[in-house]
N, C-alpha and C. Protein backbone atom coordinates (compact mmCIF):
# COMPACT_ATOMS: atom_id res chain seq x y z
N UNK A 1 13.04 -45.56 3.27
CA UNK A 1 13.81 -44.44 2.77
C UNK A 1 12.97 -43.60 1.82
N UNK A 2 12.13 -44.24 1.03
CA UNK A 2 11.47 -43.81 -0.21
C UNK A 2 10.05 -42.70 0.46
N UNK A 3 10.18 -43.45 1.90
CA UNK A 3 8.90 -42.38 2.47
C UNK A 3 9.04 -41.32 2.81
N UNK A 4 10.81 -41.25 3.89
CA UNK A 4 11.02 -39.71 4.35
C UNK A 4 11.37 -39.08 2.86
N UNK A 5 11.94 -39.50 1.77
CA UNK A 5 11.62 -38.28 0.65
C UNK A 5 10.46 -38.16 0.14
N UNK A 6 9.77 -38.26 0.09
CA UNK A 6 8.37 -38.08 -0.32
C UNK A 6 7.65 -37.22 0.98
N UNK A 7 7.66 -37.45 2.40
CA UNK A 7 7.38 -36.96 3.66
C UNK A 7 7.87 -35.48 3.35
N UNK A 8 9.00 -35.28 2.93
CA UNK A 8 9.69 -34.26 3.12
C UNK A 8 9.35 -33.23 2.00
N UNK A 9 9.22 -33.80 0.52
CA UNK A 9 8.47 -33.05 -0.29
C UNK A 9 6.81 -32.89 -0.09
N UNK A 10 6.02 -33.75 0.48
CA UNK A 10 4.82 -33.28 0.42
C UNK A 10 4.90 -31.93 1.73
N UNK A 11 5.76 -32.36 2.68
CA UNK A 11 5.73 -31.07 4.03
C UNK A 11 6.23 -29.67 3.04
N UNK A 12 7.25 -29.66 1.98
CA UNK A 12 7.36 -28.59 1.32
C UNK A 12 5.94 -27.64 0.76
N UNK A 13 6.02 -28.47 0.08
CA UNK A 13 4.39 -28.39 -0.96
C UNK A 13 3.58 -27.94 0.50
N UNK A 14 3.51 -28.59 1.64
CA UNK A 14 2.47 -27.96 2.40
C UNK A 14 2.50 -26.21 2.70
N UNK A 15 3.53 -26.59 3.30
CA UNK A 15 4.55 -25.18 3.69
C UNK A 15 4.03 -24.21 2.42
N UNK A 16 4.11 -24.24 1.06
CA UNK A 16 4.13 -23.28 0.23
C UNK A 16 3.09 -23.11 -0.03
N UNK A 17 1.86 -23.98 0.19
CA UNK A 17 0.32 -23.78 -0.11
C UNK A 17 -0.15 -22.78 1.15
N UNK A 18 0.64 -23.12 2.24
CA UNK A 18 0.02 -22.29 3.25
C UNK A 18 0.45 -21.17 3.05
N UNK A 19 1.87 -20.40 2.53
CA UNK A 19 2.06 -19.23 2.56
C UNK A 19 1.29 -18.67 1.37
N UNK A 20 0.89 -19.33 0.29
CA UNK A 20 0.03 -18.59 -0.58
C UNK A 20 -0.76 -18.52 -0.08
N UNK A 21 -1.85 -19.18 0.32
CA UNK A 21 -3.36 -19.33 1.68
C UNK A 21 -3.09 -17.89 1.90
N UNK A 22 -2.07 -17.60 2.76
CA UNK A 22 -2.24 -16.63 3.30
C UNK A 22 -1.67 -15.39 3.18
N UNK A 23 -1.41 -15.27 1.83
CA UNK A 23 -0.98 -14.40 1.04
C UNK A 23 -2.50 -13.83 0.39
N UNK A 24 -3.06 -14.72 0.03
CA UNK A 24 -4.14 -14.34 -0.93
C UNK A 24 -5.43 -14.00 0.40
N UNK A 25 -5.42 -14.52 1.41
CA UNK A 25 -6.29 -14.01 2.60
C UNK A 25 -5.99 -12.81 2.79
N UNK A 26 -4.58 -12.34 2.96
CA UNK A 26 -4.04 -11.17 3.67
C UNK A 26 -4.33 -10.28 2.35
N UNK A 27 -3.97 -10.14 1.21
CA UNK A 27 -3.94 -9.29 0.46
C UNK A 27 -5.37 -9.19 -0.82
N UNK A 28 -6.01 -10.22 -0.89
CA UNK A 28 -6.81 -10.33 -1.51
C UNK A 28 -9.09 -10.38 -0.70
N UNK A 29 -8.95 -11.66 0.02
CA UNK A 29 -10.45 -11.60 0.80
C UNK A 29 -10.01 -10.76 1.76
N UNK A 30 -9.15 -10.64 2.77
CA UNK A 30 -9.97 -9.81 4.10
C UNK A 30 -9.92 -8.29 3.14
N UNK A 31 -9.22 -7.77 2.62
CA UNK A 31 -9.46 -6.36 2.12
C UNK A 31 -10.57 -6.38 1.47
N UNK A 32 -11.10 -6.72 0.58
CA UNK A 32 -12.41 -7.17 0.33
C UNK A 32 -13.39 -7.20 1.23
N UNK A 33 -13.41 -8.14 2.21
CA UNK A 33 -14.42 -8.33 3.02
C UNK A 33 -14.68 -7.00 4.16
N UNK A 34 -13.33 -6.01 4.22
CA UNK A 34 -13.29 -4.68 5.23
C UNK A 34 -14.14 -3.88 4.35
N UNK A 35 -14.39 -3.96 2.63
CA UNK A 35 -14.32 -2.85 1.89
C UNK A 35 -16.38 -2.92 2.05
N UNK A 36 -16.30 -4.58 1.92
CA UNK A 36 -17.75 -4.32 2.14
C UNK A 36 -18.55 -4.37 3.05
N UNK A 37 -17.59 -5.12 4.23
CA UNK A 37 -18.65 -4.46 5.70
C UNK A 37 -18.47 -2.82 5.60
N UNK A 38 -17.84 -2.28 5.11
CA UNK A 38 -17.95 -0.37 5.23
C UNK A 38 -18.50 0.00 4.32
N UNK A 39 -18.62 -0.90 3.00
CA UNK A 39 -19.79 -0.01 2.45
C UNK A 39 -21.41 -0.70 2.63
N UNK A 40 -20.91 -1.66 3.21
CA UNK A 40 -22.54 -1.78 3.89
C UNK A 40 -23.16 -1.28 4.80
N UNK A 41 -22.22 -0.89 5.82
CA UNK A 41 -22.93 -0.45 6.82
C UNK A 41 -23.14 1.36 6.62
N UNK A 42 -22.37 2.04 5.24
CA UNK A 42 -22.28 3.30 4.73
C UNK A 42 -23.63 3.24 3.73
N UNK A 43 -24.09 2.34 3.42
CA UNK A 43 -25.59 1.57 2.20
C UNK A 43 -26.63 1.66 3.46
N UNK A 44 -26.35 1.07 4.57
CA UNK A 44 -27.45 1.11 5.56
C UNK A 44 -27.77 2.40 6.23
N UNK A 45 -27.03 3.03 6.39
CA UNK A 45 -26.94 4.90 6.93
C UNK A 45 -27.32 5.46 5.62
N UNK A 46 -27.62 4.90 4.84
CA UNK A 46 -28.05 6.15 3.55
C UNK A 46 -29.24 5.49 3.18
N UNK A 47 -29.52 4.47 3.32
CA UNK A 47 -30.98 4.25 3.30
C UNK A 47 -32.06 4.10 4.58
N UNK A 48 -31.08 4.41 5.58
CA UNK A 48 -31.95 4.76 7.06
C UNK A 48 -32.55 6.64 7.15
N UNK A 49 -31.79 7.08 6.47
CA UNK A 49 -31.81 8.30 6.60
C UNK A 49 -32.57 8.51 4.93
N UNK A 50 -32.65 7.98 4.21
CA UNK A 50 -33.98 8.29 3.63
C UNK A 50 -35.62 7.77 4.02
N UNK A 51 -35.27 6.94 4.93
CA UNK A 51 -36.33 6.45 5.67
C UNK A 51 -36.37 7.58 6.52
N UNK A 52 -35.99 7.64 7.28
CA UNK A 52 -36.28 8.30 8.78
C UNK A 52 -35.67 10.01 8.98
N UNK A 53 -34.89 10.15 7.69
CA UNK A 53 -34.64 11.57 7.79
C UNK A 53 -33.12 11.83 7.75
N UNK A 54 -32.62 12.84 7.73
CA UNK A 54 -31.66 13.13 8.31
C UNK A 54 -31.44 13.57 9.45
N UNK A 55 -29.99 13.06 10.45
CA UNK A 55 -29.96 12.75 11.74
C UNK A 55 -29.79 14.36 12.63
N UNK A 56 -30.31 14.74 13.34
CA UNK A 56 -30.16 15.99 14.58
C UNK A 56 -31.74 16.29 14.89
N UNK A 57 -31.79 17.98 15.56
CA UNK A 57 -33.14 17.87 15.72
C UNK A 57 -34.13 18.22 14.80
N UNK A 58 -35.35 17.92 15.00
CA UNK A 58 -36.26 18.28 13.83
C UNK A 58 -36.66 19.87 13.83
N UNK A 59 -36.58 19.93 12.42
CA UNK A 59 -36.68 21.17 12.05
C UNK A 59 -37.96 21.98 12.53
């Protein structure tokens, strides 16, 4: 008896760790992680183009 209450509170506790998990994924790292694949790859176009120029035909 002493196990399914305990079974039943640790499945709670699971349940609520996962919706924070993925509370803090959804609203906290992936926005983060979008902000800096775009400004990396916006860091790599601005230091390609001081390398190599700015992009169309040559003047």
């Amino acid at each position: 008896m002493s196990e399914n209450v305990s079974a039943g509170t640790g499945e709670t506790r699971t349940r609520r760790d996962e919706i924070l998990a993925f509370i803090i994924l959804a609203v906290v790292i992936w926005p983060l992680i979008a902000v800096g694949v775009v400004g990396g790859y916006g860091f790599l176009v601005w230091m390609s183009q001081l390398v190599f120029g700015p992009p169309g035909p040559p003047a």
